[in-house]
ModelCIF file with pLDDT and N, C-alpha, C, O atoms, coordinates in Angstrom:
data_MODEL
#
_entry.id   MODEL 
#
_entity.id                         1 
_entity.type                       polymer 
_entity.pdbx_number_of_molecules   1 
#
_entity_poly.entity_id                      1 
_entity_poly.type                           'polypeptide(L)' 
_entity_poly.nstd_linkage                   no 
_entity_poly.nstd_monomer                   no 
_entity_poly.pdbx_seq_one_letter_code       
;(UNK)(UNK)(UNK)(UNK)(UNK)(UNK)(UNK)(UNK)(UNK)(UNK)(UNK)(UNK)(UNK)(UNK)(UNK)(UNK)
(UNK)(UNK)(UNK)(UNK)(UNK)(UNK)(UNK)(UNK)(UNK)(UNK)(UNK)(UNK)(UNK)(UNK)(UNK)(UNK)
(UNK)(UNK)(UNK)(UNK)(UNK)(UNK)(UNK)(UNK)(UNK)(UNK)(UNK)(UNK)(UNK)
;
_entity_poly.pdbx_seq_one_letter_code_can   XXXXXXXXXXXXXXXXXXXXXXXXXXXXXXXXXXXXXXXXXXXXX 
_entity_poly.pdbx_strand_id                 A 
#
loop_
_entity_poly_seq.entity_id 
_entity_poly_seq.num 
_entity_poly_seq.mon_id 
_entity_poly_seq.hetero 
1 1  UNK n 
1 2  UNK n 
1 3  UNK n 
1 4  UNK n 
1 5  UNK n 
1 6  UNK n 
1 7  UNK n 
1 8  UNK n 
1 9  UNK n 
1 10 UNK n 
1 11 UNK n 
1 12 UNK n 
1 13 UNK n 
1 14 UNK n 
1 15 UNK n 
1 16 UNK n 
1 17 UNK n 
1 18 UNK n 
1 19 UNK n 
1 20 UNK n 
1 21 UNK n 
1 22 UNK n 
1 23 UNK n 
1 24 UNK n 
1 25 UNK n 
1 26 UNK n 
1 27 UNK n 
1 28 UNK n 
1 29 UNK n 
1 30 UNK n 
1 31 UNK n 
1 32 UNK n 
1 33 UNK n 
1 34 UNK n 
1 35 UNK n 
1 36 UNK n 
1 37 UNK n 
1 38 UNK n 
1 39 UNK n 
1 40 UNK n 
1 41 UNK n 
1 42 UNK n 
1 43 UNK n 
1 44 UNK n 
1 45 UNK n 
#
_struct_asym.id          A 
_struct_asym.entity_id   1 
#
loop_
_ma_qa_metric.id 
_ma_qa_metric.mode 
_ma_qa_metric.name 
_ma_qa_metric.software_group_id 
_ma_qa_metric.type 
1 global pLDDT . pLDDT 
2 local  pLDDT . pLDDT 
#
_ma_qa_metric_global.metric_id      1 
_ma_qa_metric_global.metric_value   90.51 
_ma_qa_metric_global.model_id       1 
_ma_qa_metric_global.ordinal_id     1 
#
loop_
_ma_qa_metric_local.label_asym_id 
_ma_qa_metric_local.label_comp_id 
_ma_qa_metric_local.label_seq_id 
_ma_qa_metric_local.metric_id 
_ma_qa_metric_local.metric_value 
_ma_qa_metric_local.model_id 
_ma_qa_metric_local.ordinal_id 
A UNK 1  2 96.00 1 1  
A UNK 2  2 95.00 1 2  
A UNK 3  2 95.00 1 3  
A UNK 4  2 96.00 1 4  
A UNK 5  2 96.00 1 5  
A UNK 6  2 96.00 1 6  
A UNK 7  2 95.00 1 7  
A UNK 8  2 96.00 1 8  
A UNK 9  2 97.00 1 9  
A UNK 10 2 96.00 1 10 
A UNK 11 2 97.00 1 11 
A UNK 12 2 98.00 1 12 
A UNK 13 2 97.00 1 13 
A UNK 14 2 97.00 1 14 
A UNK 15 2 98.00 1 15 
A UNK 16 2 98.00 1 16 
A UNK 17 2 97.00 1 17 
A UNK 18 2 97.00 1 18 
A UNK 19 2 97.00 1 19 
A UNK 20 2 97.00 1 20 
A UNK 21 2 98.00 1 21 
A UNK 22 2 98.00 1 22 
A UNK 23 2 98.00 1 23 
A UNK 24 2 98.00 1 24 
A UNK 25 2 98.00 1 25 
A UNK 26 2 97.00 1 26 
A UNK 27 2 93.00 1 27 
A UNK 28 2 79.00 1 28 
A UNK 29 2 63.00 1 29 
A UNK 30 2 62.00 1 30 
A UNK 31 2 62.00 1 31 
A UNK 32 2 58.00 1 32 
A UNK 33 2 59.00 1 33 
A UNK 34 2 63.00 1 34 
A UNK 35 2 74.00 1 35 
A UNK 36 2 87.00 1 36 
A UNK 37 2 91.00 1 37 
A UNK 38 2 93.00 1 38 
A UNK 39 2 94.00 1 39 
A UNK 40 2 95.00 1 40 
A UNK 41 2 95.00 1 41 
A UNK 42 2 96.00 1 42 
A UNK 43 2 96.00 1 43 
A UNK 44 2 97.00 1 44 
A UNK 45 2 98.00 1 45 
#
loop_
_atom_site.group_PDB 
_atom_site.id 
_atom_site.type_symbol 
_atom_site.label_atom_id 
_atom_site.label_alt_id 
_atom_site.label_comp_id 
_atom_site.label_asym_id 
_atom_site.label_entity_id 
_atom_site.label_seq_id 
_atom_site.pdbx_PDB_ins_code 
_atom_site.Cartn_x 
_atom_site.Cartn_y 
_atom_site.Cartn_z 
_atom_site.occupancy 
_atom_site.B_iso_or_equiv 
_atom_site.pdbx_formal_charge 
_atom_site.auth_seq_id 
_atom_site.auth_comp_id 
_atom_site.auth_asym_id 
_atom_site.auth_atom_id 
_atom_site.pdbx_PDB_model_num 
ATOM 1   N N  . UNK A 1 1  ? -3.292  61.057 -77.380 1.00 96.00 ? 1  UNK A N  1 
ATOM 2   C CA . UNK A 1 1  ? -3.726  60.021 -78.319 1.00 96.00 ? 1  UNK A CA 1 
ATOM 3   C C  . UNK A 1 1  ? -4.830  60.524 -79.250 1.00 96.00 ? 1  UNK A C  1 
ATOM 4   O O  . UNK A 1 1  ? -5.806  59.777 -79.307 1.00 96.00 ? 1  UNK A O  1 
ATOM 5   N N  . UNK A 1 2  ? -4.879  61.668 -80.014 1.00 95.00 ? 2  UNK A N  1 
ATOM 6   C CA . UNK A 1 2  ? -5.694  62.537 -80.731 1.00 95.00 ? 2  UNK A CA 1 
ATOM 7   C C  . UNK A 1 2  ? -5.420  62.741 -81.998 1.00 95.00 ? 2  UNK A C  1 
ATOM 8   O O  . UNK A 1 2  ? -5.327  63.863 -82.496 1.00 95.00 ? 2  UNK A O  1 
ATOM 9   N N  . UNK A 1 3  ? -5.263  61.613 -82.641 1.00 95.00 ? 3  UNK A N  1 
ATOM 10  C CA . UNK A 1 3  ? -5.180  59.577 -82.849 1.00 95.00 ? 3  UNK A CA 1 
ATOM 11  C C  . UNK A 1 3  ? -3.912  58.781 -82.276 1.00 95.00 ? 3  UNK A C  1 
ATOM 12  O O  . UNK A 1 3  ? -2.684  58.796 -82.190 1.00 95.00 ? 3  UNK A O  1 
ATOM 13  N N  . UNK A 1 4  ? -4.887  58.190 -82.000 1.00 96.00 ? 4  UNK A N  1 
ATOM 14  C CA . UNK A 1 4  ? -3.760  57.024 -81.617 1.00 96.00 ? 4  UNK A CA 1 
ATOM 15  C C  . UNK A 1 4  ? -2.643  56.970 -82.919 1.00 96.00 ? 4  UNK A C  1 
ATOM 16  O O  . UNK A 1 4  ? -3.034  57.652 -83.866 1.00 96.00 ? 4  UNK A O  1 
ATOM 17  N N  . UNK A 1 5  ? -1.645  56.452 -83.089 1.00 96.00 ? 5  UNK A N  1 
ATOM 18  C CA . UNK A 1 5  ? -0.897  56.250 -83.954 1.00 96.00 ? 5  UNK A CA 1 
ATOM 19  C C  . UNK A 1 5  ? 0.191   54.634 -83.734 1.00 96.00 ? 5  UNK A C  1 
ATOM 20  O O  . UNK A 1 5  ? 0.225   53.995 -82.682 1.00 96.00 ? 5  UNK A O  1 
ATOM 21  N N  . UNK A 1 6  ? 0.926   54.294 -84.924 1.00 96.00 ? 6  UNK A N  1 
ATOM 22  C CA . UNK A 1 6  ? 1.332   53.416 -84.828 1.00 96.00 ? 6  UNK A CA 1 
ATOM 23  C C  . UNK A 1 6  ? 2.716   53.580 -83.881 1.00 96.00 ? 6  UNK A C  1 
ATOM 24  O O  . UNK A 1 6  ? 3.169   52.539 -83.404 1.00 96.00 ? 6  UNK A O  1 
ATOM 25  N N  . UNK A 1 7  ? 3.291   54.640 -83.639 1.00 95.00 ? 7  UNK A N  1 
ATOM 26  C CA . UNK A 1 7  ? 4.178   54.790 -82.781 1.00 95.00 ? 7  UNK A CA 1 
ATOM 27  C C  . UNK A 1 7  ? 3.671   55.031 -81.267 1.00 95.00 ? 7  UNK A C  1 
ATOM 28  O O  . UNK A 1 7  ? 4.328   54.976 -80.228 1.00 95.00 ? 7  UNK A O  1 
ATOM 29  N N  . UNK A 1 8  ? 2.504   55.272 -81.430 1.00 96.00 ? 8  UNK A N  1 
ATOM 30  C CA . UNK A 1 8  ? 1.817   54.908 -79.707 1.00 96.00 ? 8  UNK A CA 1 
ATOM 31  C C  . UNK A 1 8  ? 1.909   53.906 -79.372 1.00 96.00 ? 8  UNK A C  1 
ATOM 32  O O  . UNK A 1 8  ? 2.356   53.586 -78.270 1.00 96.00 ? 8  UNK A O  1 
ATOM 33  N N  . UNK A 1 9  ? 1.568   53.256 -80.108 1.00 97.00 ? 9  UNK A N  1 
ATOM 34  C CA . UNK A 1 9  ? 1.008   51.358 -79.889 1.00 97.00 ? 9  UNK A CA 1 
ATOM 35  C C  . UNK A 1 9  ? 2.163   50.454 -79.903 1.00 97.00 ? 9  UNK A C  1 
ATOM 36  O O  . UNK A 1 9  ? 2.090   49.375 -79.316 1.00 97.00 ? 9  UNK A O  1 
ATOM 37  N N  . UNK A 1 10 ? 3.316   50.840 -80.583 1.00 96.00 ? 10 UNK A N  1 
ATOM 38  C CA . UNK A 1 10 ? 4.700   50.704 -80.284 1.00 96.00 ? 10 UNK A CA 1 
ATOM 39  C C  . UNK A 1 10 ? 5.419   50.515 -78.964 1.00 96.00 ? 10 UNK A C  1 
ATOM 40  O O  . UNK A 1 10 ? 6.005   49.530 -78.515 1.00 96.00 ? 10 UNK A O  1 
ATOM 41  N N  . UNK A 1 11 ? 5.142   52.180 -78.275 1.00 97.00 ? 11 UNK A N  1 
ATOM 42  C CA . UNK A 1 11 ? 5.671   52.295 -76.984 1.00 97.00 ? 11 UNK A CA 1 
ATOM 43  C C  . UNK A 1 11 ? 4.647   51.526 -76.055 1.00 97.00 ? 11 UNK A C  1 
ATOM 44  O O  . UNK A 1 11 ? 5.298   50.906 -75.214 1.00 97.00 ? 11 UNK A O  1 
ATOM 45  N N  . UNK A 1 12 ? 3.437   51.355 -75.908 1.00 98.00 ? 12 UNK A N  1 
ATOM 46  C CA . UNK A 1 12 ? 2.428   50.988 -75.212 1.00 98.00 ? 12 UNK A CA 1 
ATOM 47  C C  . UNK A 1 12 ? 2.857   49.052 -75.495 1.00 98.00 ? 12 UNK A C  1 
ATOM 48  O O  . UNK A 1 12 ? 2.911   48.287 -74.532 1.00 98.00 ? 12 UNK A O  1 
ATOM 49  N N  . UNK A 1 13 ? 3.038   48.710 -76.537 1.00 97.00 ? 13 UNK A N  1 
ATOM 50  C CA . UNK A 1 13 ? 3.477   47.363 -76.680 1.00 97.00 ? 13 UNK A CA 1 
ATOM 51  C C  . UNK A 1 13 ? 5.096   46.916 -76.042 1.00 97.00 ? 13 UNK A C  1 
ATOM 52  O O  . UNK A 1 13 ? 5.431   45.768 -75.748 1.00 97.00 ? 13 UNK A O  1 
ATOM 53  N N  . UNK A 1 14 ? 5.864   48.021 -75.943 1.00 97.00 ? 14 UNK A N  1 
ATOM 54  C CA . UNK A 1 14 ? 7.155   47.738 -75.365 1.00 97.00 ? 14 UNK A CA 1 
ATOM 55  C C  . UNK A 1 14 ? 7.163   47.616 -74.082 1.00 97.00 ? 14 UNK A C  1 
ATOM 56  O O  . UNK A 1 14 ? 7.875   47.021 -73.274 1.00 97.00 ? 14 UNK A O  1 
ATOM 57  N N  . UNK A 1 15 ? 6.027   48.442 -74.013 1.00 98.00 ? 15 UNK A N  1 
ATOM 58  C CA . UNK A 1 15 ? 5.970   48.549 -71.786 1.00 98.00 ? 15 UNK A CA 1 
ATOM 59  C C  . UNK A 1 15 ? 5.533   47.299 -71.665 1.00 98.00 ? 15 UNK A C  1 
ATOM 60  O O  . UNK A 1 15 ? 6.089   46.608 -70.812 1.00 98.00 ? 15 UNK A O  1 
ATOM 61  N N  . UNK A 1 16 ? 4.327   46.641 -72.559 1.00 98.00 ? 16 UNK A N  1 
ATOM 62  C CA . UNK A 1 16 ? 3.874   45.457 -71.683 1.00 98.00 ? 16 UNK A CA 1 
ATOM 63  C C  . UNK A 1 16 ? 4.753   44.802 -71.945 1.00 98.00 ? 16 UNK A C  1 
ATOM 64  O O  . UNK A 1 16 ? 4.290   43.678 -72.139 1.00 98.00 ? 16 UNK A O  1 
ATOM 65  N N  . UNK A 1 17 ? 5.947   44.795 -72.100 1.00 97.00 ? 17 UNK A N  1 
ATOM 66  C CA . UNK A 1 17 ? 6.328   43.518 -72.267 1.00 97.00 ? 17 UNK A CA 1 
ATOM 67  C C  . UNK A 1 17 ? 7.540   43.405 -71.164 1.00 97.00 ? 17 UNK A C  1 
ATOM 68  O O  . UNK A 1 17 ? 8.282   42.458 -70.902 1.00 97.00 ? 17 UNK A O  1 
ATOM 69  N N  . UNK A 1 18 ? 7.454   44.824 -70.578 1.00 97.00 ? 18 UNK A N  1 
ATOM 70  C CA . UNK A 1 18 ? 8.199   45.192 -69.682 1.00 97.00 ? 18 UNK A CA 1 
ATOM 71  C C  . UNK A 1 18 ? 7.971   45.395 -68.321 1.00 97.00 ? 18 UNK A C  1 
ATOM 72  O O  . UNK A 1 18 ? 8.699   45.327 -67.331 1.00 97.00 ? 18 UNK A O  1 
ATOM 73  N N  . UNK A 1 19 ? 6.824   45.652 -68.495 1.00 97.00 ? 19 UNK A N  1 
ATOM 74  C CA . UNK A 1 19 ? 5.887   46.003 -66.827 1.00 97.00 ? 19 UNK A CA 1 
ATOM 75  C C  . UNK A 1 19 ? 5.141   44.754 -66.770 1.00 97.00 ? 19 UNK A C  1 
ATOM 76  O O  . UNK A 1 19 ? 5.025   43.936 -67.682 1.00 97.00 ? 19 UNK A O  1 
ATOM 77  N N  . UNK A 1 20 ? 4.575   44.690 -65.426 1.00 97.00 ? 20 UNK A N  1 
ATOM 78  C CA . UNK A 1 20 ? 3.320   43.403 -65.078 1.00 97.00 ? 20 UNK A CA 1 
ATOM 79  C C  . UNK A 1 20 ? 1.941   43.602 -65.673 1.00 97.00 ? 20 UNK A C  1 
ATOM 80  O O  . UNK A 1 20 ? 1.173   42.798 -66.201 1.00 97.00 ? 20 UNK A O  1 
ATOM 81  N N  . UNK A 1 21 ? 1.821   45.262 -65.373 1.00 98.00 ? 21 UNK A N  1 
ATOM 82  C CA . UNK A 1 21 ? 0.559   45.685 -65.634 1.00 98.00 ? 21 UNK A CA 1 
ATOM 83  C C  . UNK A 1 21 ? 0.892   47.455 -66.134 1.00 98.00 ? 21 UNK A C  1 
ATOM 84  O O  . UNK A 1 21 ? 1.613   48.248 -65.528 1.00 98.00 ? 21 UNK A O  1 
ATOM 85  N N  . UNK A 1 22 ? 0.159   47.689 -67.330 1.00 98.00 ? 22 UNK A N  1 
ATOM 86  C CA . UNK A 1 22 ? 0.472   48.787 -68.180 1.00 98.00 ? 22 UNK A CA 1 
ATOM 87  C C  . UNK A 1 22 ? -0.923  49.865 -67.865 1.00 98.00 ? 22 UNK A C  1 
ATOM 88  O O  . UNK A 1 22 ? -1.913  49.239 -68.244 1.00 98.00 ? 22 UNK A O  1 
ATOM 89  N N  . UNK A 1 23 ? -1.239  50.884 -67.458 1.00 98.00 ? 23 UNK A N  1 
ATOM 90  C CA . UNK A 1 23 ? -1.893  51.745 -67.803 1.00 98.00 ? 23 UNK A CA 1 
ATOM 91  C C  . UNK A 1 23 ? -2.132  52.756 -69.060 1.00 98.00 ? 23 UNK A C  1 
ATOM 92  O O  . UNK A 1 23 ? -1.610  53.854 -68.869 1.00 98.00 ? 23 UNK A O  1 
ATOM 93  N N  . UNK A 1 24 ? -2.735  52.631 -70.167 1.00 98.00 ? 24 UNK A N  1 
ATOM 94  C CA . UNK A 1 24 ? -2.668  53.706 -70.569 1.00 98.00 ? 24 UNK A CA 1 
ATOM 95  C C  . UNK A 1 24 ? -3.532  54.971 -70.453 1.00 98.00 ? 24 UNK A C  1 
ATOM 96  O O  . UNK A 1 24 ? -4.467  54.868 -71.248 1.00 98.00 ? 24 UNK A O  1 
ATOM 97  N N  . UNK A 1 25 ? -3.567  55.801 -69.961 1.00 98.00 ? 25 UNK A N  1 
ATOM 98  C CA . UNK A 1 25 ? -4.379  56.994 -69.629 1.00 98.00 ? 25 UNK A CA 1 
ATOM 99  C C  . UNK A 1 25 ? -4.532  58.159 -70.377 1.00 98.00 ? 25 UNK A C  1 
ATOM 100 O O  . UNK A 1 25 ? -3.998  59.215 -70.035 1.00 98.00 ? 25 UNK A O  1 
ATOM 101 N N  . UNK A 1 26 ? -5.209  58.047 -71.356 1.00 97.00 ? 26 UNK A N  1 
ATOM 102 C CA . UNK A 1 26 ? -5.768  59.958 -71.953 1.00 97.00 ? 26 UNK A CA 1 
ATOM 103 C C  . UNK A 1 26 ? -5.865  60.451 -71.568 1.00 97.00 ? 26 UNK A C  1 
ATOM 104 O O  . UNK A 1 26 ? -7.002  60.392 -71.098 1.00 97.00 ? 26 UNK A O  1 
ATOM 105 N N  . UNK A 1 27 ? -5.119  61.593 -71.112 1.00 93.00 ? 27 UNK A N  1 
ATOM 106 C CA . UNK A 1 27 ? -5.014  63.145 -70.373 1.00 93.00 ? 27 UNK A CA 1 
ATOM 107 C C  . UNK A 1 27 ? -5.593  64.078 -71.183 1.00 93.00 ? 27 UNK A C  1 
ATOM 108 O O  . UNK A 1 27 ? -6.013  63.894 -72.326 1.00 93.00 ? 27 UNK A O  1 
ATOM 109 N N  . UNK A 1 28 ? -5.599  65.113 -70.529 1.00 79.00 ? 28 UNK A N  1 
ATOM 110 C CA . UNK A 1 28 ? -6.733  66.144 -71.109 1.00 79.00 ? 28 UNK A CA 1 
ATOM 111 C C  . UNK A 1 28 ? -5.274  67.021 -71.221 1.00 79.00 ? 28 UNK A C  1 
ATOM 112 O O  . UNK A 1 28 ? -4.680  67.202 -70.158 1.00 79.00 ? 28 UNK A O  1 
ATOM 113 N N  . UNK A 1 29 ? -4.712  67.539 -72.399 1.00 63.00 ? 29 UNK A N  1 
ATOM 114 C CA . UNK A 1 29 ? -3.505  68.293 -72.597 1.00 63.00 ? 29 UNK A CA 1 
ATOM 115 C C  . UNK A 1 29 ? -4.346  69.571 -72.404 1.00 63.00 ? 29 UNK A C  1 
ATOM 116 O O  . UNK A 1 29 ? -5.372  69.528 -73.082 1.00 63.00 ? 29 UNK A O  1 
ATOM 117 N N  . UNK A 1 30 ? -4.277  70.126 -72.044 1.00 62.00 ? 30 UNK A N  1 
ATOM 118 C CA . UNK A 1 30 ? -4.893  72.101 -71.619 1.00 62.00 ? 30 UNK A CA 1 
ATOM 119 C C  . UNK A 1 30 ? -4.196  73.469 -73.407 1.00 62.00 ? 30 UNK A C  1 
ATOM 120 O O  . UNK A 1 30 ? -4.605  74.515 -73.912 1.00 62.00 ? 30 UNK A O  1 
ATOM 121 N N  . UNK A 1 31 ? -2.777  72.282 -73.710 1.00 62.00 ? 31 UNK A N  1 
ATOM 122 C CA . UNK A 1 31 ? -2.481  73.238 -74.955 1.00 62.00 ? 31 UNK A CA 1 
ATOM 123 C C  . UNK A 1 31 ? -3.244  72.716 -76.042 1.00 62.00 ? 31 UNK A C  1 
ATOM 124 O O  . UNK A 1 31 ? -3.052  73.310 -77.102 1.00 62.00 ? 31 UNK A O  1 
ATOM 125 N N  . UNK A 1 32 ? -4.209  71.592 -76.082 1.00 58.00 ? 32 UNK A N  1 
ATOM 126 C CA . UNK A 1 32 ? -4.638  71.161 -77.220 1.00 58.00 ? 32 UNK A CA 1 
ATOM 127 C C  . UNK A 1 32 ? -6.112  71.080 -77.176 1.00 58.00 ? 32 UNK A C  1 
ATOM 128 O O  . UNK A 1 32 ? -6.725  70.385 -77.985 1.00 58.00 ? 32 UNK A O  1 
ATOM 129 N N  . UNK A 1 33 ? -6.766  71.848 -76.151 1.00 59.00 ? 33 UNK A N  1 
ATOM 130 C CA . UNK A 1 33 ? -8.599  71.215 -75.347 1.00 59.00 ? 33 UNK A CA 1 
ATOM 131 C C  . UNK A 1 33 ? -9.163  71.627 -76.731 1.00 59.00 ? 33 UNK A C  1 
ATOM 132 O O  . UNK A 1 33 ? -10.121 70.906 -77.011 1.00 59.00 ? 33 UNK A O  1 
ATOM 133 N N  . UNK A 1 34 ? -8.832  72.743 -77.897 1.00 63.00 ? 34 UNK A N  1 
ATOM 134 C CA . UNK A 1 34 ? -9.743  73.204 -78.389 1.00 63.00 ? 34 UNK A CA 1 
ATOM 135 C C  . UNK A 1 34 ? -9.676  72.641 -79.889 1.00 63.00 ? 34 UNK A C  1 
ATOM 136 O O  . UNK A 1 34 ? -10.507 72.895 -80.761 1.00 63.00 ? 34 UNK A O  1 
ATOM 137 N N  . UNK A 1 35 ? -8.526  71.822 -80.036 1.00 74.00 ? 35 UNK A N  1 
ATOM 138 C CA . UNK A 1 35 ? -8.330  71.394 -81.442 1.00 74.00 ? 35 UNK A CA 1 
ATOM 139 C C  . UNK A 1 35 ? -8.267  69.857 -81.370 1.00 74.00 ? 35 UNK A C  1 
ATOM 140 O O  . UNK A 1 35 ? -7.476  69.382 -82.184 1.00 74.00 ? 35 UNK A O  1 
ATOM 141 N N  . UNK A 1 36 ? -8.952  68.905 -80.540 1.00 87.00 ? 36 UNK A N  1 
ATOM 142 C CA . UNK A 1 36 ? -9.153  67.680 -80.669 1.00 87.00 ? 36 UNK A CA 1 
ATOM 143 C C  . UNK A 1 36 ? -10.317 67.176 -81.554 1.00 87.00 ? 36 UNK A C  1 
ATOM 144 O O  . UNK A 1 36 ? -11.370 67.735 -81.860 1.00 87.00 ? 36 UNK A O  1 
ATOM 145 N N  . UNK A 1 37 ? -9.916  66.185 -81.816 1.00 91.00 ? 37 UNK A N  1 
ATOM 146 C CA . UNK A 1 37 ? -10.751 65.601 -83.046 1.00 91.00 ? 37 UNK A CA 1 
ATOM 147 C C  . UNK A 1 37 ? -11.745 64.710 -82.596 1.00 91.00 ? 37 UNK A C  1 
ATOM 148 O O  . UNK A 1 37 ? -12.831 64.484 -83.130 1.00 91.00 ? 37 UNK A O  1 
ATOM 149 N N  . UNK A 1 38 ? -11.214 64.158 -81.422 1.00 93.00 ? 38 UNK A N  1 
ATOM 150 C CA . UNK A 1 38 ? -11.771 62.967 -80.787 1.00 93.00 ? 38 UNK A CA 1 
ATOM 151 C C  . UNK A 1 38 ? -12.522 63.555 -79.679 1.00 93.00 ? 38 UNK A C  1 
ATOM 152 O O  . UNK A 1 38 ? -12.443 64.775 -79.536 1.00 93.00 ? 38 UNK A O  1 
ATOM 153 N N  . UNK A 1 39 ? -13.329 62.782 -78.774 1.00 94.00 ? 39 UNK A N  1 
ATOM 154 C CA . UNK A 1 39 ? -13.206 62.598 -77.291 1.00 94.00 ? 39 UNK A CA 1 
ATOM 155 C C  . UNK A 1 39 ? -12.813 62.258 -76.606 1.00 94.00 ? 39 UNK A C  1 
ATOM 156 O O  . UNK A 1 39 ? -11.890 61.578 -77.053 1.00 94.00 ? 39 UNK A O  1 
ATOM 157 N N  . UNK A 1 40 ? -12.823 62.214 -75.677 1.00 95.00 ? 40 UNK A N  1 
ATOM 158 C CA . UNK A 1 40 ? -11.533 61.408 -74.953 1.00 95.00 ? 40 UNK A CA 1 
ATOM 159 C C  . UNK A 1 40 ? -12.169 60.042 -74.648 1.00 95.00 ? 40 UNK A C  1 
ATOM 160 O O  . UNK A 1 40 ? -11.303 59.211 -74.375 1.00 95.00 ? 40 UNK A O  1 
ATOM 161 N N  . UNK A 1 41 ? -13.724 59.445 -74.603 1.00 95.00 ? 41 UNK A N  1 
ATOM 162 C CA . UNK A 1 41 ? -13.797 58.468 -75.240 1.00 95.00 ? 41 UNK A CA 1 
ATOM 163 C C  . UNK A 1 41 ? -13.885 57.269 -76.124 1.00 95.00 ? 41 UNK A C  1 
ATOM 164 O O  . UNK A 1 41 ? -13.982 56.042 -76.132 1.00 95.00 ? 41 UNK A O  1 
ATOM 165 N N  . UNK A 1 42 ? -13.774 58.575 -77.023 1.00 96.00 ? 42 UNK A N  1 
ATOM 166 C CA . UNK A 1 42 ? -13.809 57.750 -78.334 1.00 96.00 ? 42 UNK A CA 1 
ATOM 167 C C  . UNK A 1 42 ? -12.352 57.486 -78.415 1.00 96.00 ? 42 UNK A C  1 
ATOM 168 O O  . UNK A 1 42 ? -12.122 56.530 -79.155 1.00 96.00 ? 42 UNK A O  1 
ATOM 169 N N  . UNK A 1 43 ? -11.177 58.082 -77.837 1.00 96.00 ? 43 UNK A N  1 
ATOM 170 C CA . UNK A 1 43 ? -9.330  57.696 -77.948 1.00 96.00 ? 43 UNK A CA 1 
ATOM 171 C C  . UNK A 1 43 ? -9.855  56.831 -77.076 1.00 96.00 ? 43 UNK A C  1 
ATOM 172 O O  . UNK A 1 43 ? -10.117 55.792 -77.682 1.00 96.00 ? 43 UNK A O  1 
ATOM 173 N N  . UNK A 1 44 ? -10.117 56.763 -76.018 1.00 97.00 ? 44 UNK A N  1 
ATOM 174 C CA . UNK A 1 44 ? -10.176 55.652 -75.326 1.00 97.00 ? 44 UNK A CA 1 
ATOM 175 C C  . UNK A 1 44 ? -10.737 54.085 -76.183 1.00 97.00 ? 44 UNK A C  1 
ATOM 176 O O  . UNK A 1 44 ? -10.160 53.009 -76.342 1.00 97.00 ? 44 UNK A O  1 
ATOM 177 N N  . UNK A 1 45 ? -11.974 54.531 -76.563 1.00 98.00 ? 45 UNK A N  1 
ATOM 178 C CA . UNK A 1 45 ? -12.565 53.296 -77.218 1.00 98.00 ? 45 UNK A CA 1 
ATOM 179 C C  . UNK A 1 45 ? -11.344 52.579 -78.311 1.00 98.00 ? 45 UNK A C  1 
ATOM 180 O O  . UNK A 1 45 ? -11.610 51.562 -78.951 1.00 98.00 ? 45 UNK A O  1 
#
């Protein structure tokens, strides 16, 4: 999510409507640690 995008929020909106309860979780990708833009709290925020 290193931006979020409108096709994230897409799939993340299809699950809830599909699951009870949705997690979404920012992983730390290991091929991308050195070219993120974000933090991983600020994707979170």
């Amino acid at each position: 999510f290193d931006p979020v995008t409108i096709g994230h929020l897409d799939i993340i909106r299809r699950s809830a409507k599909l699951f009870d309860k949705v997690i979404v979780v920012v992983m730390s990708n290991y091929r991308k640690q050195n070219t993120s833009c974000f933090t991983v709290e600020e994707r979170m925020e």
